[in-house]
N, C-alpha and C. Protein backbone atom coordinates (compact mmCIF):
# COMPACT_ATOMS: atom_id res chain seq x y z
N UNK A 1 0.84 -1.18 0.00
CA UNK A 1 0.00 0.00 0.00
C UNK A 1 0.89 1.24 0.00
N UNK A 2 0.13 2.06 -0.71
CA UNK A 2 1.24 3.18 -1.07
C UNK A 2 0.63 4.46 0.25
N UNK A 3 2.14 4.95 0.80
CA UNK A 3 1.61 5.60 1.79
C UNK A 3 1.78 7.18 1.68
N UNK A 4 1.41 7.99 2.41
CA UNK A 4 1.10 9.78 1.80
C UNK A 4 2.72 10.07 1.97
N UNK A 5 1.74 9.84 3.93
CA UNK A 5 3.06 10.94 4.46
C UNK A 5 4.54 9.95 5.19
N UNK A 6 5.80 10.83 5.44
CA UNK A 6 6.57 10.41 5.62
C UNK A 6 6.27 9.95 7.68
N UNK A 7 6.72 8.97 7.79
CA UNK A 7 6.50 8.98 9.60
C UNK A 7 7.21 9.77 10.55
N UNK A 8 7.31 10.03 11.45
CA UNK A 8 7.40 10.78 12.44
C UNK A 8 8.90 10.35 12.60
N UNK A 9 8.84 8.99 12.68
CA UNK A 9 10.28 8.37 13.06
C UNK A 9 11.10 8.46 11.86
N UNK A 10 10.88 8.18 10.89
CA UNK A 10 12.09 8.84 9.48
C UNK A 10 12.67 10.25 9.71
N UNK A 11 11.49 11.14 10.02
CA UNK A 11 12.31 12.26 9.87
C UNK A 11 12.95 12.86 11.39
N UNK A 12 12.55 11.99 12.55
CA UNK A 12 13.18 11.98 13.86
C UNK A 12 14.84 11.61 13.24
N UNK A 13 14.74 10.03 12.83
CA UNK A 13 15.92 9.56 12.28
C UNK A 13 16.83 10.37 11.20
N UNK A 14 15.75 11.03 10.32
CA UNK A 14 16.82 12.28 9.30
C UNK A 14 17.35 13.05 10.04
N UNK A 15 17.14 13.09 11.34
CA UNK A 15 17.62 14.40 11.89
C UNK A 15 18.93 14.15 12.89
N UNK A 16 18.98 12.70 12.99
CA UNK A 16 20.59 12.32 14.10
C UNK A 16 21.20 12.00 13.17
N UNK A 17 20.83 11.61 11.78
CA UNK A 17 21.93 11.69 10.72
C UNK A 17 22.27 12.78 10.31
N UNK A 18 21.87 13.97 10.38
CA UNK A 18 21.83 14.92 9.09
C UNK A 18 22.95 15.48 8.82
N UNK A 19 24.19 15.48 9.44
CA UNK A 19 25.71 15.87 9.26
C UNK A 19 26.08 14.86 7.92
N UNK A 20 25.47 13.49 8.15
CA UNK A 20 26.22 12.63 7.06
C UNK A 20 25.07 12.56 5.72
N UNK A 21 23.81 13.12 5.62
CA UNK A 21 23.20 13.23 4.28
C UNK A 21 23.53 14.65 3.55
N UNK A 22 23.57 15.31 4.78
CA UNK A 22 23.88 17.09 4.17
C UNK A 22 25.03 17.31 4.24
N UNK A 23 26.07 17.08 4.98
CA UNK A 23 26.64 17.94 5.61
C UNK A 23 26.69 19.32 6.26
N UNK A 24 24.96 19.34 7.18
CA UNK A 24 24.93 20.51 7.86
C UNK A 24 24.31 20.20 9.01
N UNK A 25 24.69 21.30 9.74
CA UNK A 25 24.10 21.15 11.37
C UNK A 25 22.39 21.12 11.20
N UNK A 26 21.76 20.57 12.29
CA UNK A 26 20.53 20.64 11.76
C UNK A 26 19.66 21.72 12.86
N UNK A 27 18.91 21.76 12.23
CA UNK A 27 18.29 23.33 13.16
C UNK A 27 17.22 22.98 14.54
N UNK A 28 17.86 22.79 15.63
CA UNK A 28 17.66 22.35 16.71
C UNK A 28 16.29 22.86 16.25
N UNK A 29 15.55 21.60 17.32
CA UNK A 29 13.94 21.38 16.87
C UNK A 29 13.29 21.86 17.85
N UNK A 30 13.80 22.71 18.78
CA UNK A 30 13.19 23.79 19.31
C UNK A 30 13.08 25.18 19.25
N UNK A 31 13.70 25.37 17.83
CA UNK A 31 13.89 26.62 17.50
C UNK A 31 12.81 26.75 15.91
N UNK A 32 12.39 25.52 15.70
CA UNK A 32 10.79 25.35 14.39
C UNK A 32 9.82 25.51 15.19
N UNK A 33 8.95 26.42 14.01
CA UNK A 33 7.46 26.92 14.66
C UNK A 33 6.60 25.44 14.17
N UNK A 34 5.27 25.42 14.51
CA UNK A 34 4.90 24.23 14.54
C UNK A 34 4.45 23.64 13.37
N UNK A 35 4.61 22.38 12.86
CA UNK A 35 4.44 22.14 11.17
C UNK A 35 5.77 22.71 10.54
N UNK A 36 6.77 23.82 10.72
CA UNK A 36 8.01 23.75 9.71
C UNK A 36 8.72 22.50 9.73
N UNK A 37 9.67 22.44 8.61
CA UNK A 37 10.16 21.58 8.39
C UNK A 37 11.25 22.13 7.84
N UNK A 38 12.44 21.61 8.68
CA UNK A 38 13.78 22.33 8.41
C UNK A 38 14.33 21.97 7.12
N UNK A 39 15.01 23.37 6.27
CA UNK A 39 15.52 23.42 4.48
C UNK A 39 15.96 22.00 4.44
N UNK A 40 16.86 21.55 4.99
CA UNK A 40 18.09 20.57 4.67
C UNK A 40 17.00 18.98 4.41
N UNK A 41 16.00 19.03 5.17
CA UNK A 41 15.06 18.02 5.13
C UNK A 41 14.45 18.20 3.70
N UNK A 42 13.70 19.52 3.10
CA UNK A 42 12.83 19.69 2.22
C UNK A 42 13.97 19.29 1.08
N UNK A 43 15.09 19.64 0.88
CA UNK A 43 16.13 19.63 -0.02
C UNK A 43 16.86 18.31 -0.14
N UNK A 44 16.37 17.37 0.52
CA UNK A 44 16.63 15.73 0.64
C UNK A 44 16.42 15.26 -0.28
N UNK A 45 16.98 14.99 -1.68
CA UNK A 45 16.23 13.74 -2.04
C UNK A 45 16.44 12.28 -2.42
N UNK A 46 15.63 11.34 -2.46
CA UNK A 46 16.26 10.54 -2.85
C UNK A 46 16.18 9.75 -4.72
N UNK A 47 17.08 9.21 -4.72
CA UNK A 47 17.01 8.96 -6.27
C UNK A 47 16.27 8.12 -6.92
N UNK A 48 15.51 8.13 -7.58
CA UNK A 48 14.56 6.68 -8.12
C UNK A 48 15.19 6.38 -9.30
N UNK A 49 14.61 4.97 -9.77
CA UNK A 49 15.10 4.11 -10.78
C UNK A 49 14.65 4.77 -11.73
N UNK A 50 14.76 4.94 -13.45
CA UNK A 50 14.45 5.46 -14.39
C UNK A 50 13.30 5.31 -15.14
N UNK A 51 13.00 3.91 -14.72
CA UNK A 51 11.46 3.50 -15.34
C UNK A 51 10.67 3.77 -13.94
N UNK A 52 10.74 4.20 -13.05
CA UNK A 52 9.64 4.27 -12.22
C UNK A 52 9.71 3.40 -11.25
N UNK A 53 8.84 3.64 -9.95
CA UNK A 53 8.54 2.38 -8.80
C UNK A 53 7.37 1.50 -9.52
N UNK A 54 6.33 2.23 -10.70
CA UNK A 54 5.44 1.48 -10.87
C UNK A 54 5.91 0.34 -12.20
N UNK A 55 5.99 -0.79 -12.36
CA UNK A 55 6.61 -0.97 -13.61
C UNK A 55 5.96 -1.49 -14.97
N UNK A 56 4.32 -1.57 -14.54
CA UNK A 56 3.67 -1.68 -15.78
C UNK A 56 2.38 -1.40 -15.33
N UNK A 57 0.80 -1.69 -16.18
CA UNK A 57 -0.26 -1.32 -16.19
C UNK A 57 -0.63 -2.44 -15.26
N UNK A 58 -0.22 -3.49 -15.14
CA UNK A 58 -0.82 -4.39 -14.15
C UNK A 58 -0.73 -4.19 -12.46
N UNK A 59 0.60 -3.96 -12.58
CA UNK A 59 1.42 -3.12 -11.18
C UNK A 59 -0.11 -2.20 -10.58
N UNK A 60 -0.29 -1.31 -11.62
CA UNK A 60 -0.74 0.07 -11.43
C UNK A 60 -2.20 -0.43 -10.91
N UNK A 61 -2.80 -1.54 -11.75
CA UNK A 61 -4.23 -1.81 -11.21
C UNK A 61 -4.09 -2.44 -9.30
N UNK A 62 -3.23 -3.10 -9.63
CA UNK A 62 -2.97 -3.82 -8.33
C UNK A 62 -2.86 -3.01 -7.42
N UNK A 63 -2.31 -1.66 -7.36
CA UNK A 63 -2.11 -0.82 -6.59
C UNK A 63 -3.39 0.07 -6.17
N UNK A 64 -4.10 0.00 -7.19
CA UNK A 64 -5.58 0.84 -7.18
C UNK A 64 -6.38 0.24 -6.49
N UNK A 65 -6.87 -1.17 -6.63
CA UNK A 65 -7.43 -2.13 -6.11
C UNK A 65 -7.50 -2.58 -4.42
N UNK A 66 -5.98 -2.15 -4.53
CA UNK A 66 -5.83 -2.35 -3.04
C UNK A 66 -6.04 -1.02 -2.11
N UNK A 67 -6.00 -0.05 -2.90
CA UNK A 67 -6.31 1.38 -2.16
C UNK A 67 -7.83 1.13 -1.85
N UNK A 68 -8.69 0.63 -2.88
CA UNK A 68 -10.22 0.89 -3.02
C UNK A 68 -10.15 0.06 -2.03
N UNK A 69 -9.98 -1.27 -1.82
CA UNK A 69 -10.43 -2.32 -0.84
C UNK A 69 -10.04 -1.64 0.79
N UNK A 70 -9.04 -1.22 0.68
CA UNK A 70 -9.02 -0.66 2.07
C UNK A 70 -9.65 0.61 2.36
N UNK A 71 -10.24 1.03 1.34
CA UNK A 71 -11.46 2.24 2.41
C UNK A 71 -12.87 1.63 2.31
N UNK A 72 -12.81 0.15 2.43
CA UNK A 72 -14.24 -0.35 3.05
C UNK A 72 -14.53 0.37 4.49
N UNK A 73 -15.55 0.20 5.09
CA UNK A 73 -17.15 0.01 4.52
C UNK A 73 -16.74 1.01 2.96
N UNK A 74 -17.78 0.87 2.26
CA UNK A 74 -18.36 1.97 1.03
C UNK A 74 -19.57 2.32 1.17
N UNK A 75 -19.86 4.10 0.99
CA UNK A 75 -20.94 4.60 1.27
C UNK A 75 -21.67 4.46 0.03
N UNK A 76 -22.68 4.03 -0.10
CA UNK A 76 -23.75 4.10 -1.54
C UNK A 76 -24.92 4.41 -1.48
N UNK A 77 -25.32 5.52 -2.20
CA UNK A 77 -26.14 6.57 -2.25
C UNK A 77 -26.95 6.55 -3.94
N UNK A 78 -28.21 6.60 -4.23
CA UNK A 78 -28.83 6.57 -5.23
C UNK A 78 -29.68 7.94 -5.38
N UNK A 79 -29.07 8.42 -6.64
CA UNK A 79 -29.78 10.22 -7.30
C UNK A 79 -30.18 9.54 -8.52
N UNK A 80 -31.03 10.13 -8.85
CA UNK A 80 -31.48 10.21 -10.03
C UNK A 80 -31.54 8.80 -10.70
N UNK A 81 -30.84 8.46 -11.22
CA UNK A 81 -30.17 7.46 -12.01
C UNK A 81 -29.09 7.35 -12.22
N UNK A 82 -28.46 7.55 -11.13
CA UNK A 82 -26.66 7.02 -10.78
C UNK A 82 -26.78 6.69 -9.51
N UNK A 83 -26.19 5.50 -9.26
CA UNK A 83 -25.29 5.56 -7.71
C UNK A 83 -24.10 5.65 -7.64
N UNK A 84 -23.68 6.48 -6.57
CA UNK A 84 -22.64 7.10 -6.29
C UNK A 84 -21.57 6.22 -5.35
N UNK A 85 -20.74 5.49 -5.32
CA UNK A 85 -20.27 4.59 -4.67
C UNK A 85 -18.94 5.57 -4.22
N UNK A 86 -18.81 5.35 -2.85
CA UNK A 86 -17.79 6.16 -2.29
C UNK A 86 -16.59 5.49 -1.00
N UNK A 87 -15.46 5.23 -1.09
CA UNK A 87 -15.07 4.73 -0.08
C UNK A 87 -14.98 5.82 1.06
N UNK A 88 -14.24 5.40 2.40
CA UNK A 88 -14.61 6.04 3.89
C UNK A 88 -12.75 5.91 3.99
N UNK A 89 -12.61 7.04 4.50
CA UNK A 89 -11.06 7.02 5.76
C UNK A 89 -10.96 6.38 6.68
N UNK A 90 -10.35 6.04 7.17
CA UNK A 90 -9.99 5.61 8.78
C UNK A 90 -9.26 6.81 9.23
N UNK A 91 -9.65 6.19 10.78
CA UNK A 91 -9.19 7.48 11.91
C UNK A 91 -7.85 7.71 11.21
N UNK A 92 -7.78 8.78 11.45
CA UNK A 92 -6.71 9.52 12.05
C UNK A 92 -5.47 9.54 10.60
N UNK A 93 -6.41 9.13 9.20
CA UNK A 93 -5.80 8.78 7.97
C UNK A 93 -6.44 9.81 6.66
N UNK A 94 -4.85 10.51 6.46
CA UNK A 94 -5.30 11.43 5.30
C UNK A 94 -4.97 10.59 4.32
N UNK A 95 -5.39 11.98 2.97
CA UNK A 95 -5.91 11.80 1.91
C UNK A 95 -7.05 11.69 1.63
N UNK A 96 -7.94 11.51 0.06
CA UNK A 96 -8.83 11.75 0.03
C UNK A 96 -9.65 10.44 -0.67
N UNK A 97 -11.08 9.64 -0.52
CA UNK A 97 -11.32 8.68 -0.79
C UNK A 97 -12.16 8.48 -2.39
N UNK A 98 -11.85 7.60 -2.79
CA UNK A 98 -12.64 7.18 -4.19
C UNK A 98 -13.57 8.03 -4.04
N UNK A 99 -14.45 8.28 -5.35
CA UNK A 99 -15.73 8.07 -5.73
C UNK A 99 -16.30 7.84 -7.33
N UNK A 100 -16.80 7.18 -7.46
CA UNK A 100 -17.73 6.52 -8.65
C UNK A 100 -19.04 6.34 -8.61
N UNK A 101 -19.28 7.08 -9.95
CA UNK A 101 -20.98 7.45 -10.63
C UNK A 101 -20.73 5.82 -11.75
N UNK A 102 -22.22 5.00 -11.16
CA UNK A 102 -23.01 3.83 -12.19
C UNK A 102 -23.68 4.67 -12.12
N UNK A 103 -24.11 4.79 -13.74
CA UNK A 103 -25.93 4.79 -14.26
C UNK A 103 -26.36 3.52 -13.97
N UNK A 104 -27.70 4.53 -13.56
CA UNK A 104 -28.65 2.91 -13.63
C UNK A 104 -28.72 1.88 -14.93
């Protein structure tokens, strides 16, 4: 499952390394207002392979499939002559969930 955000503990951990990814001091974390995120972090990156993490159209369904299945329950709602099929979040989990229009 493909995930948003980075965890708490990666960038705890970017931060007792950060002399050996940057070579710079890192900006004591009591001196960030709340939500910044210190330059040397934003300016991190890492390198990906040339064709991509995804590596074909099958990959890609598989990956979709498994997003949809995990925002069960699904809310379904009937207008007109469509239902609207919608997946749900879990606590405390961003991003934003499916939705799909069937005609009747």
């Amino acid at each position: 499952m493909i995930h948003h955000l980075i965890g708490a503990s990666l960038v705890i951990g970017a931060m007792y390394c950060s002399s050996t990814i940057s070579g710079q001091t890192p900006t004591p974390t009591s001196s960030l207002r709340p939500g910044e995120v210190p330059k040397w972090i934003q300016d991190y990156k890492v390198p990906l392979p040339k064709e991509g993490l995804v590596p074909d159209k099958e990959t890609a369904i598989k990956i979709a499939e498994e997003g949809i299945v995990a925002q069960r329950p699904y809310k379904v709602k009937e207008d007109a002559d469509i239902w609207w099929i919608s997946g749900t979040l879990k606590e405390n989990e961003f991003g934003s969930a499916f939705n799909i229009a069937i005609s009747k």
